[in-house]
C-alpha atoms as a PDB file:
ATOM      1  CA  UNK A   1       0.000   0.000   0.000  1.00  0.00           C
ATOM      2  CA  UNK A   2       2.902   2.172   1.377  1.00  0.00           C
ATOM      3  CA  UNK A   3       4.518   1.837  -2.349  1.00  0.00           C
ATOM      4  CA  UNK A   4       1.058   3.306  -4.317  1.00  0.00           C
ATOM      5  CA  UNK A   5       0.283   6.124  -2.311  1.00  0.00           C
ATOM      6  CA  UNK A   6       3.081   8.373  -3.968  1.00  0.00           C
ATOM      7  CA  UNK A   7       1.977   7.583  -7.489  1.00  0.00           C
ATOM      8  CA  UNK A   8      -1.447   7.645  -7.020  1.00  0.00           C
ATOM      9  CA  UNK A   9      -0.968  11.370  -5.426  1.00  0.00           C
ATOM     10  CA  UNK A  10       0.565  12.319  -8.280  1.00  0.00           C
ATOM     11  CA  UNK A  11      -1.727  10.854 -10.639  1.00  0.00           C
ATOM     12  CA  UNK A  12      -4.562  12.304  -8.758  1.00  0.00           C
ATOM     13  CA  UNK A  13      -2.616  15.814  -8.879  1.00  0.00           C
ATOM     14  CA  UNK A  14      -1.529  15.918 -12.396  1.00  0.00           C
ATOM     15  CA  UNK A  15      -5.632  15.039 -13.222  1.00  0.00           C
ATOM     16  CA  UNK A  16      -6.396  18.020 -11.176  1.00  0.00           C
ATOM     17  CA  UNK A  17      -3.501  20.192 -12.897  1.00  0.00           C
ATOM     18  CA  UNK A  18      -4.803  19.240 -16.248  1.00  0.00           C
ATOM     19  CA  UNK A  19      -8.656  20.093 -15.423  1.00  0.00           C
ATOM     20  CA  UNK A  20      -7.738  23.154 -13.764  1.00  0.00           C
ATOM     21  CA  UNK A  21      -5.678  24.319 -16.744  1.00  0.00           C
ATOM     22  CA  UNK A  22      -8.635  23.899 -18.710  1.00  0.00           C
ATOM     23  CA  UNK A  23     -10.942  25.617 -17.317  1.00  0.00           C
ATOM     24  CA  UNK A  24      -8.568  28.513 -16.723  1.00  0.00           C
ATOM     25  CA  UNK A  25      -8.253  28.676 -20.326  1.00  0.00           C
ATOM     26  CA  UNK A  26     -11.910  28.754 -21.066  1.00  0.00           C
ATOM     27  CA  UNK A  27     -12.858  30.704 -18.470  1.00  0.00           C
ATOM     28  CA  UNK A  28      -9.662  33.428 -17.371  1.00  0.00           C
ATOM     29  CA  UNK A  29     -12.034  35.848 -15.370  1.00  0.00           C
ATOM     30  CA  UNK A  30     -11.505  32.910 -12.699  1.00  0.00           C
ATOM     31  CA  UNK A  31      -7.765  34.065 -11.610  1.00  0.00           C
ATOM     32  CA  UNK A  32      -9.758  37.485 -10.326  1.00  0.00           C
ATOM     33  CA  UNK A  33     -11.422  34.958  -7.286  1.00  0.00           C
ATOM     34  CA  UNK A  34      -7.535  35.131  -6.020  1.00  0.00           C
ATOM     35  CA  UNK A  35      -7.577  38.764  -5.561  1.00  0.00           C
ATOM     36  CA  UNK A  36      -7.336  38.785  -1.791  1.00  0.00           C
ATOM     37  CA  UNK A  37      -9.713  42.118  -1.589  1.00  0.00           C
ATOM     38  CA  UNK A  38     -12.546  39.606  -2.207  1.00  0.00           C
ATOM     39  CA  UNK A  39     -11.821  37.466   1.020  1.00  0.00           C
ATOM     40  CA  UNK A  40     -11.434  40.799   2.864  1.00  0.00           C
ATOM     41  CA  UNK A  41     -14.554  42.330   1.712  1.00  0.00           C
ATOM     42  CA  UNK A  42     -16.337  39.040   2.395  1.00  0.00           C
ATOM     43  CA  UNK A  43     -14.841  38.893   6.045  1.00  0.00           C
ATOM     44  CA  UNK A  44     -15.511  42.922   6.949  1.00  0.00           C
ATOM     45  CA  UNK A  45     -19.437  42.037   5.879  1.00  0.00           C
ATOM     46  CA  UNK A  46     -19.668  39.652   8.182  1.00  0.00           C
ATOM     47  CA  UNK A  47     -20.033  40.963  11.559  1.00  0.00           C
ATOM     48  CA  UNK A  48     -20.053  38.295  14.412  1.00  0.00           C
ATOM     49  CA  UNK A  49     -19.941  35.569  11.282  1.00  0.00           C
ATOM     50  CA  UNK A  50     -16.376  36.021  10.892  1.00  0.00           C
ATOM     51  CA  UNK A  51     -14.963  33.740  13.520  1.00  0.00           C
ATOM     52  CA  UNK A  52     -17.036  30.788  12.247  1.00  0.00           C
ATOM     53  CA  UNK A  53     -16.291  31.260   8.886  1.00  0.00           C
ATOM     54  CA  UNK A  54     -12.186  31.827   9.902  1.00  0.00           C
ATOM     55  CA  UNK A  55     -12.832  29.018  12.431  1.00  0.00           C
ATOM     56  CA  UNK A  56     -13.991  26.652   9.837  1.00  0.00           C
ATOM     57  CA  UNK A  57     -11.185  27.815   7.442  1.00  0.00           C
ATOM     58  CA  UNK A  58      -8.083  27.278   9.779  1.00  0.00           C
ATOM     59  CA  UNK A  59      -9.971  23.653  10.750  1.00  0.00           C
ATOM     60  CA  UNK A  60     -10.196  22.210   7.076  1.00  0.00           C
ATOM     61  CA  UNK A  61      -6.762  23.176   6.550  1.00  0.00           C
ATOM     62  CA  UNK A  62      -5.475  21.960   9.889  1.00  0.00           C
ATOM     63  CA  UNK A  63      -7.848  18.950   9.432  1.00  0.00           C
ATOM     64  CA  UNK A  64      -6.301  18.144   5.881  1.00  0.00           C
ATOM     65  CA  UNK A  65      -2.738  18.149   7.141  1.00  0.00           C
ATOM     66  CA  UNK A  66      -2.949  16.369  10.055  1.00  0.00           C
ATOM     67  CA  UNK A  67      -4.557  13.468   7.731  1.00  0.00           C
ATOM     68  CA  UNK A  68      -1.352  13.572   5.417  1.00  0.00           C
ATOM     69  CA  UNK A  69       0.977  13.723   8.535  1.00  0.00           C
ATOM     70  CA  UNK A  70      -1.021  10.497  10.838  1.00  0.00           C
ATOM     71  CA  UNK A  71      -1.119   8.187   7.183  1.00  0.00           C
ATOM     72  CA  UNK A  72       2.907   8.910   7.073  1.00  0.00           C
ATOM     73  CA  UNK A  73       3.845   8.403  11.135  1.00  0.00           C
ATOM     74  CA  UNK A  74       0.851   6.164  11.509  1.00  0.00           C
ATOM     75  CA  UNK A  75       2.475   3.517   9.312  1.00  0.00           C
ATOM     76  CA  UNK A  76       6.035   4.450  11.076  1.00  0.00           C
ATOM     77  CA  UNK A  77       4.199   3.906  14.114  1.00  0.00           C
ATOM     78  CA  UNK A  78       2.391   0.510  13.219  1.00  0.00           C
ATOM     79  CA  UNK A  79       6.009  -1.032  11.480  1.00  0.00           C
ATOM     80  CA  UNK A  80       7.658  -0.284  15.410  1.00  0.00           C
ATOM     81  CA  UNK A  81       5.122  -1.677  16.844  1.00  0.00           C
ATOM     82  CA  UNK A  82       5.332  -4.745  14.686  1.00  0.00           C
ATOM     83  CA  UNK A  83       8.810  -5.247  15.263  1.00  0.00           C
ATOM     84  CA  UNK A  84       8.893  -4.618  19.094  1.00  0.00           C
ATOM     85  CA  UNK A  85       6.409  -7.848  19.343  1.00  0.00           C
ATOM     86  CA  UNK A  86       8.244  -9.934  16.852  1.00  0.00           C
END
């Protein structure tokens, strides 16, 4: 399993790439959603919102990298553990 994960990711982000270039090139207006004047003027209009929205922000991306960093140590983790009962 350990030996398809790397290929697969990069299979899965070179699909991505190639989708994403596409619709870039049909539709360029898109690049103006990472202006970062949007995000502020979305944030300043929302009042007491703005924690949950942040909140919910900061989570998904902790969220996602603690994911990639458990499947990497958890497999460190579970080979140890083999070997310290064998």
């Amino acid at each position: 399993m350990d030996k398809l994960f790397g290929p697969v990711i990069v299979l899965w982000f070179a699909t991505l790439s190639v989708f994403g270039i596409l619709q870039i090139v049909q539709q360029p207006a898109i690049l103006a959603a990472l202006n970062p004047l949007y995000a502020i003027e979305f944030l300043w209009a929302q009042d007491a919102l703005v924690f949950i929205v942040v909140g919910a922000v900061v989570l998904a991306f902790t969220g996602a990298e603690a994911l990639y960093a458990d499947y990497d140590f958890g497999c460190f983790i579970g080979r140890v553990m083999f070997l310290q009962n064998h």
